[in-house]
C-alpha atoms as a PDB file:
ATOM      1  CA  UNK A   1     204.308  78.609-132.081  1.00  0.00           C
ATOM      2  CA  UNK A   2     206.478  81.444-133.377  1.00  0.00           C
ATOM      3  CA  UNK A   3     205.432  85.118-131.456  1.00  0.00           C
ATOM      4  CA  UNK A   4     205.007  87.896-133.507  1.00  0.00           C
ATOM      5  CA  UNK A   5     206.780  91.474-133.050  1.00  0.00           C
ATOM      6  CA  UNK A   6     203.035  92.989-131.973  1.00  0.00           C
ATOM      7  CA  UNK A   7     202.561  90.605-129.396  1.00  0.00           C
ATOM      8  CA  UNK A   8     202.415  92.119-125.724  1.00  0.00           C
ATOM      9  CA  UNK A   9     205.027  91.460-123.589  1.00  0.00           C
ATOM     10  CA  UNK A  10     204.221  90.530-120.196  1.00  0.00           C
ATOM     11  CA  UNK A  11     204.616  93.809-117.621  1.00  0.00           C
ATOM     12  CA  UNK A  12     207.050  92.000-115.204  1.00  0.00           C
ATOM     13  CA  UNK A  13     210.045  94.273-114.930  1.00  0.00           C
ATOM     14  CA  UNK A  14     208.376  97.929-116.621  1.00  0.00           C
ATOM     15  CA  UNK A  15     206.948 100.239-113.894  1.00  0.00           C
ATOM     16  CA  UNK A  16     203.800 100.574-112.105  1.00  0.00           C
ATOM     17  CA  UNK A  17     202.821 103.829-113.762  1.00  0.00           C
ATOM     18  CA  UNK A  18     203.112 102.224-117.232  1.00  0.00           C
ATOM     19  CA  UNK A  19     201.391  98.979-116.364  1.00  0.00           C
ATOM     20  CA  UNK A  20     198.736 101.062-114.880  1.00  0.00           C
ATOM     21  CA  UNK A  21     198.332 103.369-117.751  1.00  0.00           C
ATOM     22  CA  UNK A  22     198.732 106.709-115.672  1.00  0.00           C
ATOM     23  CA  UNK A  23     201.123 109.524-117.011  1.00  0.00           C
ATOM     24  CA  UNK A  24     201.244 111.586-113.096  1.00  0.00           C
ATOM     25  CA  UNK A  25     203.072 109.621-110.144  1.00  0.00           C
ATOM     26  CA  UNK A  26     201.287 108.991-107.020  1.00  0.00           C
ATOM     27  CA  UNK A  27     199.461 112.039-105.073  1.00  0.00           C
ATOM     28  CA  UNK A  28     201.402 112.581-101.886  1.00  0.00           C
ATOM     29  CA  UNK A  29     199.535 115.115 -99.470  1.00  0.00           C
ATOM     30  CA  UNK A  30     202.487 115.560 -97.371  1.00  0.00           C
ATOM     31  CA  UNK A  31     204.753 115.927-100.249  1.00  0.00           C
ATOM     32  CA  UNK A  32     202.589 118.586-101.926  1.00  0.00           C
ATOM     33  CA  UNK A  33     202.768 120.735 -98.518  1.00  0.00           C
ATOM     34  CA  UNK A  34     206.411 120.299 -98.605  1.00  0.00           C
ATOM     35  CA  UNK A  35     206.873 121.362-101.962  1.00  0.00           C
ATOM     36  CA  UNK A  36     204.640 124.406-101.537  1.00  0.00           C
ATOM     37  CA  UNK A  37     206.522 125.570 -98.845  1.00  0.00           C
ATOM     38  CA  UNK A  38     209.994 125.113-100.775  1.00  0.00           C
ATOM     39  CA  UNK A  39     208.685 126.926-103.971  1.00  0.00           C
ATOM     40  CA  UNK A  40     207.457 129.401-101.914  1.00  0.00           C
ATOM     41  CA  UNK A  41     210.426 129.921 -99.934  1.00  0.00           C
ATOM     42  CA  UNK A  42     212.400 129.841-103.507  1.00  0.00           C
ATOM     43  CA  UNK A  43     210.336 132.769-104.761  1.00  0.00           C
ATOM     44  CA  UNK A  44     210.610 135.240-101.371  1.00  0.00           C
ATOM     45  CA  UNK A  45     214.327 134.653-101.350  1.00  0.00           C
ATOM     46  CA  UNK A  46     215.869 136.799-103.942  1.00  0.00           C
ATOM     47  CA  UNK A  47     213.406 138.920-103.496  1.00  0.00           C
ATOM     48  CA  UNK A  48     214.713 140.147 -99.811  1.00  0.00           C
ATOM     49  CA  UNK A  49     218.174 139.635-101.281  1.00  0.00           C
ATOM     50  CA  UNK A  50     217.794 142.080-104.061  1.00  0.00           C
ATOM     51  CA  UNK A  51     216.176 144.458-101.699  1.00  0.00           C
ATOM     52  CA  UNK A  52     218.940 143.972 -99.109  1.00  0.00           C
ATOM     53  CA  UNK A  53     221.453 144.866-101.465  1.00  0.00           C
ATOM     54  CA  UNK A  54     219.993 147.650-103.279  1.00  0.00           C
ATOM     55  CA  UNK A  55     218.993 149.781-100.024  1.00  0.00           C
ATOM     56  CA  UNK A  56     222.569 149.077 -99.020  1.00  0.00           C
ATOM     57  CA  UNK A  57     223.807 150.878-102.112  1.00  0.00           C
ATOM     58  CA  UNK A  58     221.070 153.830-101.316  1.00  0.00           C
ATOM     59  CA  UNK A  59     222.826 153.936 -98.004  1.00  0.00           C
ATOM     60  CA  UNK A  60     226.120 154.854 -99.172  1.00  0.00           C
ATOM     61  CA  UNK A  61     224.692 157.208-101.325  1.00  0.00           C
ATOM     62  CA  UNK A  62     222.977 158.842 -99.110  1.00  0.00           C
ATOM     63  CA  UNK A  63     225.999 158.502 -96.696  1.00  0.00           C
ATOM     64  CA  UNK A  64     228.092 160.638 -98.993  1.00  0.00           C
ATOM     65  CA  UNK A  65     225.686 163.550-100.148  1.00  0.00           C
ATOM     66  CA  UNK A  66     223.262 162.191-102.081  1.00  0.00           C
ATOM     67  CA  UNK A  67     219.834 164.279-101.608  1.00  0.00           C
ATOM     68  CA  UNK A  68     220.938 166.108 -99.056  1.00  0.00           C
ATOM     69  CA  UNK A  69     219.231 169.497 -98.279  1.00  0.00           C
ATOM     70  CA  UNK A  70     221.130 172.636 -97.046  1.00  0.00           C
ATOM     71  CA  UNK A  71     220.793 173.778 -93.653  1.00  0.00           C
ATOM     72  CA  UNK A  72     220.630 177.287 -95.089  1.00  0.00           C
ATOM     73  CA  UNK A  73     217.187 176.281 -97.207  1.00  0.00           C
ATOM     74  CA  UNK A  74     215.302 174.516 -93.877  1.00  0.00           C
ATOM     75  CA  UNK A  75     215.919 177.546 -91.973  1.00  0.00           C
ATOM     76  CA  UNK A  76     214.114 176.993 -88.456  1.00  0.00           C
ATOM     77  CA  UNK A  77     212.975 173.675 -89.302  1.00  0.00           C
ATOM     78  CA  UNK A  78     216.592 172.738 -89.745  1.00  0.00           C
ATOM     79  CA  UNK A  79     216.822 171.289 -85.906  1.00  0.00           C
ATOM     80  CA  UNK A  80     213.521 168.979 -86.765  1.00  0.00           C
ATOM     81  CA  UNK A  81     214.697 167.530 -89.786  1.00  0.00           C
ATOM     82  CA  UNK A  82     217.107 164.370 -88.969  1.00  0.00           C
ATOM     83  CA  UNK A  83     220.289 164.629 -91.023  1.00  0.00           C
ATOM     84  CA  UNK A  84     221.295 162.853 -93.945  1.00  0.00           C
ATOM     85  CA  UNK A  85     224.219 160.938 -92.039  1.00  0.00           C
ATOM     86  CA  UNK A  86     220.814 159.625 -89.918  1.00  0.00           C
ATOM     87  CA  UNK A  87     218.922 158.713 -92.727  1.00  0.00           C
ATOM     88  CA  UNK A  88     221.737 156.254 -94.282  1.00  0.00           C
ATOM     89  CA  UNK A  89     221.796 154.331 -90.942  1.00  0.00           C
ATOM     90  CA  UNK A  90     217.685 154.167 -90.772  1.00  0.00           C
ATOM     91  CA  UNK A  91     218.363 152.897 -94.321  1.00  0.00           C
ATOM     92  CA  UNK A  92     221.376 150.722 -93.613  1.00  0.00           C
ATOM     93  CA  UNK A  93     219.953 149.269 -90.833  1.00  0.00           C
ATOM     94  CA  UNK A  94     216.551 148.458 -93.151  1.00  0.00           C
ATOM     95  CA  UNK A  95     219.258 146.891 -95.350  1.00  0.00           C
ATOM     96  CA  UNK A  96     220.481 144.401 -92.513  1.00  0.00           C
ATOM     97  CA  UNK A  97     216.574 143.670 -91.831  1.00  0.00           C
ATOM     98  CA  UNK A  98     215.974 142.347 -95.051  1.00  0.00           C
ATOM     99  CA  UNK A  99     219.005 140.451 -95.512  1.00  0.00           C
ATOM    100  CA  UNK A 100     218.218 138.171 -92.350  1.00  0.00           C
ATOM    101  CA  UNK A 101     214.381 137.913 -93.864  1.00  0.00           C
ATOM    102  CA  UNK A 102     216.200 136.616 -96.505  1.00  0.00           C
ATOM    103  CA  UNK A 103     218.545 133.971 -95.090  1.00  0.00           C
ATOM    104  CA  UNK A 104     215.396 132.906 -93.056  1.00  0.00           C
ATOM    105  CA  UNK A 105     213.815 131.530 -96.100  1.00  0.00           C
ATOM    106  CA  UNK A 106     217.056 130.638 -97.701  1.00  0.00           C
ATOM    107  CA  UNK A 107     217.498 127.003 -97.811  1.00  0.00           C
ATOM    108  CA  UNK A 108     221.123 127.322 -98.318  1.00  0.00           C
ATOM    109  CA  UNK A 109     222.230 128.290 -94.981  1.00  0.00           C
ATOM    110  CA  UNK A 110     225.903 129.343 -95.970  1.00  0.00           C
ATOM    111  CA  UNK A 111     224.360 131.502 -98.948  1.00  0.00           C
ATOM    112  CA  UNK A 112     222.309 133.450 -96.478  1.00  0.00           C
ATOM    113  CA  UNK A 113     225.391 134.265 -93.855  1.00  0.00           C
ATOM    114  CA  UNK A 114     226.844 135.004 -96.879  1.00  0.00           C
ATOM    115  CA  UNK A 115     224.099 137.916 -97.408  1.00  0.00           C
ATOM    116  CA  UNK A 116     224.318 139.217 -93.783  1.00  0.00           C
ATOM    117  CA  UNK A 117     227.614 139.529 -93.431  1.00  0.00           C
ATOM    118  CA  UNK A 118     228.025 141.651 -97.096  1.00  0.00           C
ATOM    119  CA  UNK A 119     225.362 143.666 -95.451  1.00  0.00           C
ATOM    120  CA  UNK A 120     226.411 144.348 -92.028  1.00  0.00           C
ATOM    121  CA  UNK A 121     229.575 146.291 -91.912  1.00  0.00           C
ATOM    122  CA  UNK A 122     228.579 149.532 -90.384  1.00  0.00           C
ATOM    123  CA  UNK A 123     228.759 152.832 -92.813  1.00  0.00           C
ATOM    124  CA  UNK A 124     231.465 154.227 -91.059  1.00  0.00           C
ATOM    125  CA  UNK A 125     233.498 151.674 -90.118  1.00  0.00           C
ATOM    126  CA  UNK A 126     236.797 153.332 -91.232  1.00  0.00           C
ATOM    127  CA  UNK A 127     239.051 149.981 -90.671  1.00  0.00           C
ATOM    128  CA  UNK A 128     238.789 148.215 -94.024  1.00  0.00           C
ATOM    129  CA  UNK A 129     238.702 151.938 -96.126  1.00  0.00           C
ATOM    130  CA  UNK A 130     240.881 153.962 -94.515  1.00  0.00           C
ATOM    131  CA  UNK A 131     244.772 153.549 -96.258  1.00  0.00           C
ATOM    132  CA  UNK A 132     247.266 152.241 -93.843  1.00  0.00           C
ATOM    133  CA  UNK A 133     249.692 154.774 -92.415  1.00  0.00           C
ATOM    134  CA  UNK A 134     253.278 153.988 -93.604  1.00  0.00           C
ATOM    135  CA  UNK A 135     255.328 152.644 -90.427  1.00  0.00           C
ATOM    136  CA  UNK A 136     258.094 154.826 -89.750  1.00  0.00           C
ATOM    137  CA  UNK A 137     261.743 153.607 -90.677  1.00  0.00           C
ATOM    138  CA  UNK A 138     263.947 152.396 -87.874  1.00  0.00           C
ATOM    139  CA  UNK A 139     266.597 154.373 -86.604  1.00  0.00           C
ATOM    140  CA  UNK A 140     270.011 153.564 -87.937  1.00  0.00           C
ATOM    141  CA  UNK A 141     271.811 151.073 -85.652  1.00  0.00           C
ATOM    142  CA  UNK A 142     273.535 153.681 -83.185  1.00  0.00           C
ATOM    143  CA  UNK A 143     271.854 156.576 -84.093  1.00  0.00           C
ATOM    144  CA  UNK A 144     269.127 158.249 -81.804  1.00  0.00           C
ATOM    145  CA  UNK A 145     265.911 159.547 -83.203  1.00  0.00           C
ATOM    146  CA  UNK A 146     265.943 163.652 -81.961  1.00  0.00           C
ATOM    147  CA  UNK A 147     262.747 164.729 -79.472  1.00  0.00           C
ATOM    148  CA  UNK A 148     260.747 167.413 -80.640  1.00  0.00           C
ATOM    149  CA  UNK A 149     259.569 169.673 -78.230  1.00  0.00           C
ATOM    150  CA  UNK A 150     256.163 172.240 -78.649  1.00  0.00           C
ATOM    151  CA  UNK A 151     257.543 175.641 -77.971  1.00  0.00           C
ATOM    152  CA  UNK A 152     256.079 176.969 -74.954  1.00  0.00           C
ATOM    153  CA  UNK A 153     253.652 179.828 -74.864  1.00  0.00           C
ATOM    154  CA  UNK A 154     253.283 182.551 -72.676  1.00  0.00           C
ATOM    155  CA  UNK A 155     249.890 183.180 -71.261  1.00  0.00           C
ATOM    156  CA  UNK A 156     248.458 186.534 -72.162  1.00  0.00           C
ATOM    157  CA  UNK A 157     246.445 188.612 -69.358  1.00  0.00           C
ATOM    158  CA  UNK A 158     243.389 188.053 -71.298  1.00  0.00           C
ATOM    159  CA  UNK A 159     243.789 184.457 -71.422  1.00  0.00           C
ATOM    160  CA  UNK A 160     241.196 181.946 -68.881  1.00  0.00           C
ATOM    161  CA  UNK A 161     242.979 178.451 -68.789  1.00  0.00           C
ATOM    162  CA  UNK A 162     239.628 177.298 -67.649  1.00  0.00           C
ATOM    163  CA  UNK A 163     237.225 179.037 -70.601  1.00  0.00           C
ATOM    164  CA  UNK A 164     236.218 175.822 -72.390  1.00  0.00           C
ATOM    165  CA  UNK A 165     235.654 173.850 -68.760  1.00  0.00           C
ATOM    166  CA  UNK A 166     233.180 177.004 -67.954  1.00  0.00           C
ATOM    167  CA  UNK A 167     231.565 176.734 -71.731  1.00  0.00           C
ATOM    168  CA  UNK A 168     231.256 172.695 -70.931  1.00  0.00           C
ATOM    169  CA  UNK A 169     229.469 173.280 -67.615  1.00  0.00           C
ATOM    170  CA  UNK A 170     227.243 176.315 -69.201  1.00  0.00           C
ATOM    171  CA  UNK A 171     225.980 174.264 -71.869  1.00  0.00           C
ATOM    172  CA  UNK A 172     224.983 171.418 -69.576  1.00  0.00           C
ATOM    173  CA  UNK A 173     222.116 169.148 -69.371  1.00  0.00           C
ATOM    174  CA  UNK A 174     220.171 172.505 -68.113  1.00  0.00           C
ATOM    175  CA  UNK A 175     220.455 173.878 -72.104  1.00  0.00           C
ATOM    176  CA  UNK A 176     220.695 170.790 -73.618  1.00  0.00           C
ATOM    177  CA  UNK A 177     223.145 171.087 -76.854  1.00  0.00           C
ATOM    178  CA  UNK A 178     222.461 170.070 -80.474  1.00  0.00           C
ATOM    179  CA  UNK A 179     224.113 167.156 -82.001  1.00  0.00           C
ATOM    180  CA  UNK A 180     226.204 167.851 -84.510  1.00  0.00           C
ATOM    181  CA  UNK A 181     224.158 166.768 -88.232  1.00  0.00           C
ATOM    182  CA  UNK A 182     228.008 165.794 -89.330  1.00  0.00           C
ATOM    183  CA  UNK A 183     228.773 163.427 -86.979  1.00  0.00           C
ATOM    184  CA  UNK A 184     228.252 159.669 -88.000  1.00  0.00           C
ATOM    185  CA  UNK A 185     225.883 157.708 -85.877  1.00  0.00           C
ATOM    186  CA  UNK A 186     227.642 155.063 -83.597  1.00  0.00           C
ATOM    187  CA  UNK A 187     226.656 151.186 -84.775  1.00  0.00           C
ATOM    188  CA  UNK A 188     223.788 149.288 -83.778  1.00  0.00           C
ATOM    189  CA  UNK A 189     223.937 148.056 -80.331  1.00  0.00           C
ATOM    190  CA  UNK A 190     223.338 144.345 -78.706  1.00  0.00           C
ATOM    191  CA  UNK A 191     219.866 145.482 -78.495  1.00  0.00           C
ATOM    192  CA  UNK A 192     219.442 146.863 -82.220  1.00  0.00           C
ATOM    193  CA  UNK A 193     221.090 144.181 -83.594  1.00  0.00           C
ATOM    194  CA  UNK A 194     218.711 141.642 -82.064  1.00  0.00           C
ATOM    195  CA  UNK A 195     215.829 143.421 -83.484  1.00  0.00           C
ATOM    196  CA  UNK A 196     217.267 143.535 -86.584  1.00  0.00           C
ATOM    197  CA  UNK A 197     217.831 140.122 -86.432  1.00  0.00           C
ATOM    198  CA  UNK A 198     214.225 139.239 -84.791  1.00  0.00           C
ATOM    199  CA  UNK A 199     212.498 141.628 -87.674  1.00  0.00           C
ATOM    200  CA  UNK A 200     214.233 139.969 -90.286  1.00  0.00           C
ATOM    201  CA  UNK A 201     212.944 136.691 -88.908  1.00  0.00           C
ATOM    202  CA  UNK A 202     209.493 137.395 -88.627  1.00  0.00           C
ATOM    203  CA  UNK A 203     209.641 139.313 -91.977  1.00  0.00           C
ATOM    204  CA  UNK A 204     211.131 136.184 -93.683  1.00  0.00           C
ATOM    205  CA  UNK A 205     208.687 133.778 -92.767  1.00  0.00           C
ATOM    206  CA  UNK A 206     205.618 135.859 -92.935  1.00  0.00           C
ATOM    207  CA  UNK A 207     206.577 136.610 -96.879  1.00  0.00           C
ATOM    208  CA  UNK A 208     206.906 133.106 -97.442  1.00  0.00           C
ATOM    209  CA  UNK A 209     203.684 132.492 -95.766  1.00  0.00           C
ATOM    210  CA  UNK A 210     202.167 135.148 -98.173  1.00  0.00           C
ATOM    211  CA  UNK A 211     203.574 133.648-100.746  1.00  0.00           C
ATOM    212  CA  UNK A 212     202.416 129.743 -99.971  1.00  0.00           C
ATOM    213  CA  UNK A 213     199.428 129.539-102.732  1.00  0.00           C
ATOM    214  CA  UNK A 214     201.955 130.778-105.282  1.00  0.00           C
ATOM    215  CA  UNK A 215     204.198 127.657-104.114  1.00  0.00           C
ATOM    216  CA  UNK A 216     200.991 125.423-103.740  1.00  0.00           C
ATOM    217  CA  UNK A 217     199.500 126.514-107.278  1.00  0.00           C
ATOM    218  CA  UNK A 218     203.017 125.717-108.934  1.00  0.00           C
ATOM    219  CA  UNK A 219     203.808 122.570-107.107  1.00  0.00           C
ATOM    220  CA  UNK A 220     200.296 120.957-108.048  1.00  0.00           C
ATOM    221  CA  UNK A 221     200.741 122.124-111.717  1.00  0.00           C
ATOM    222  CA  UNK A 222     204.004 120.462-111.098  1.00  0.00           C
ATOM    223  CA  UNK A 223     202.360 117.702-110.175  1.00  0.00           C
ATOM    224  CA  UNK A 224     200.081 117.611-112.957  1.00  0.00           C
ATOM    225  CA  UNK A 225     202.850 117.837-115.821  1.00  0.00           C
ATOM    226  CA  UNK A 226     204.178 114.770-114.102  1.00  0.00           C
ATOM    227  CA  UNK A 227     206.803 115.892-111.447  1.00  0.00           C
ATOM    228  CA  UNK A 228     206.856 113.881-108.794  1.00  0.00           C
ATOM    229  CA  UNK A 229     206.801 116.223-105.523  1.00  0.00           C
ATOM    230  CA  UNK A 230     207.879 113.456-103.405  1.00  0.00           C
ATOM    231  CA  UNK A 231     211.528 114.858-104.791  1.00  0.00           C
ATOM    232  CA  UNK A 232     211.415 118.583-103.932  1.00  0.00           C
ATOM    233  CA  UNK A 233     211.766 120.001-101.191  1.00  0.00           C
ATOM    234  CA  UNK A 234     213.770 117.335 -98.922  1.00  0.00           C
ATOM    235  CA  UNK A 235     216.223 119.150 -97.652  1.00  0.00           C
ATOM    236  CA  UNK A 236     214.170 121.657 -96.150  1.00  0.00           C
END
């Protein structure tokens, strides 16, 4: 008996979710979690990346001028407001905060060191901007470079030898001097840097804890528009 073209073909070798008439693979609990937790870590990442690298560009800013007020207009409240050399490492060292939030939740782990380490370089560190001094040419084979001398100076009557130890010991701990608003702040420390590093931590997984129902809402619409979640997220 010959079969006709609109006879059904036996389901032997076509897949379960055709035979079974379904159009959305198989609900996975576990696999929804997972994928929640990768869409929401996929979301918080930029985020702290953008933010990283926009308050590091506020920091240089800052570092060289930018909304700085003149001593002259504080007047007395001068020595209570910090100066703006201060402020670009408060907001430099915010900077490095949110770039390890944002290699926490980065799955790529090479992307986020990548972050950090664009970050980190301290405001002042004068060894990769400063030019390099020209090295001095050698001496011609036989010839001897000539010794300058300073030219001695008499001492006047009037002159104390030991004036600035005096003005050292005068303005002691006792009177406590003012630091000077333009000098740089020294780098973060072994202790800043590990609560940099410990903020940024906390901060990266509590904003991807925020932002879990986003990740949950989108992975089970996911879900619905057949995606199967049982292939996101598995190398978190």
């Amino acid at each position: 008996m010959a079969k006709t073209p609109l006879q059904k073909k036996p389901a032997l070798d076509r897949p379960e979710i055709w035979t079974s008439g379904g159009q959305r693979p198989p609900f996975d609990l576990r696999a929804l979690g997972r994928a929640s937790l990768h869409l929401s870590r996929e979301v918080v990442t930029p985020l702290h990346a953008w933010g990283a690298r926009s308050l590091r560009l506020r920091a240089e800013r800052v570092r060289d001028g930018a909304g700085r007020i003149p001593a002259e207009k504080l007047g007395r409240a001068a020595r209570f407001v910090p100066s703006h050399l201060r402020v670009a490492a408060w907001v430099q060292n915010l900077a490095a905060v949110l770039s390890h939030a944002s290699a926490t939740a980065d799955r790529d782990v090479l992307r986020g060191n990548a972050l950090v380490a664009e970050i980190r370089p301290h405001l002042w560190d004068r060894a990769a901007t400063a030019p390099a001094e020209p090295e001095p040419l050698p001496p011609a084979k036989g010839e001897v470079p000539p010794v300058v001398l300073p030219e001695p100076r008499i001492l006047q009557p009037d002159d104390d030898p030991l004036a600035s130890i005096r003005d050292d010991i005068a303005a002691g701990p006792e009177t406590g001097s003012a630091p000077d608003p333009d000098r740089p702040p020294a780098p973060p420390g072994p202790v800043a840097e590990g609560a940099i590093q410990v903020s940024g931590y906390l901060l990266g997984w509590g904003t991807t804890l925020v932002a879990l129902p986003y990740g949950f809402g989108r992975a089970l619409w996911l879900w619905i528009t057949g995606r199967d979640l049982r292939q996101i997220g598995t190398d978190d």
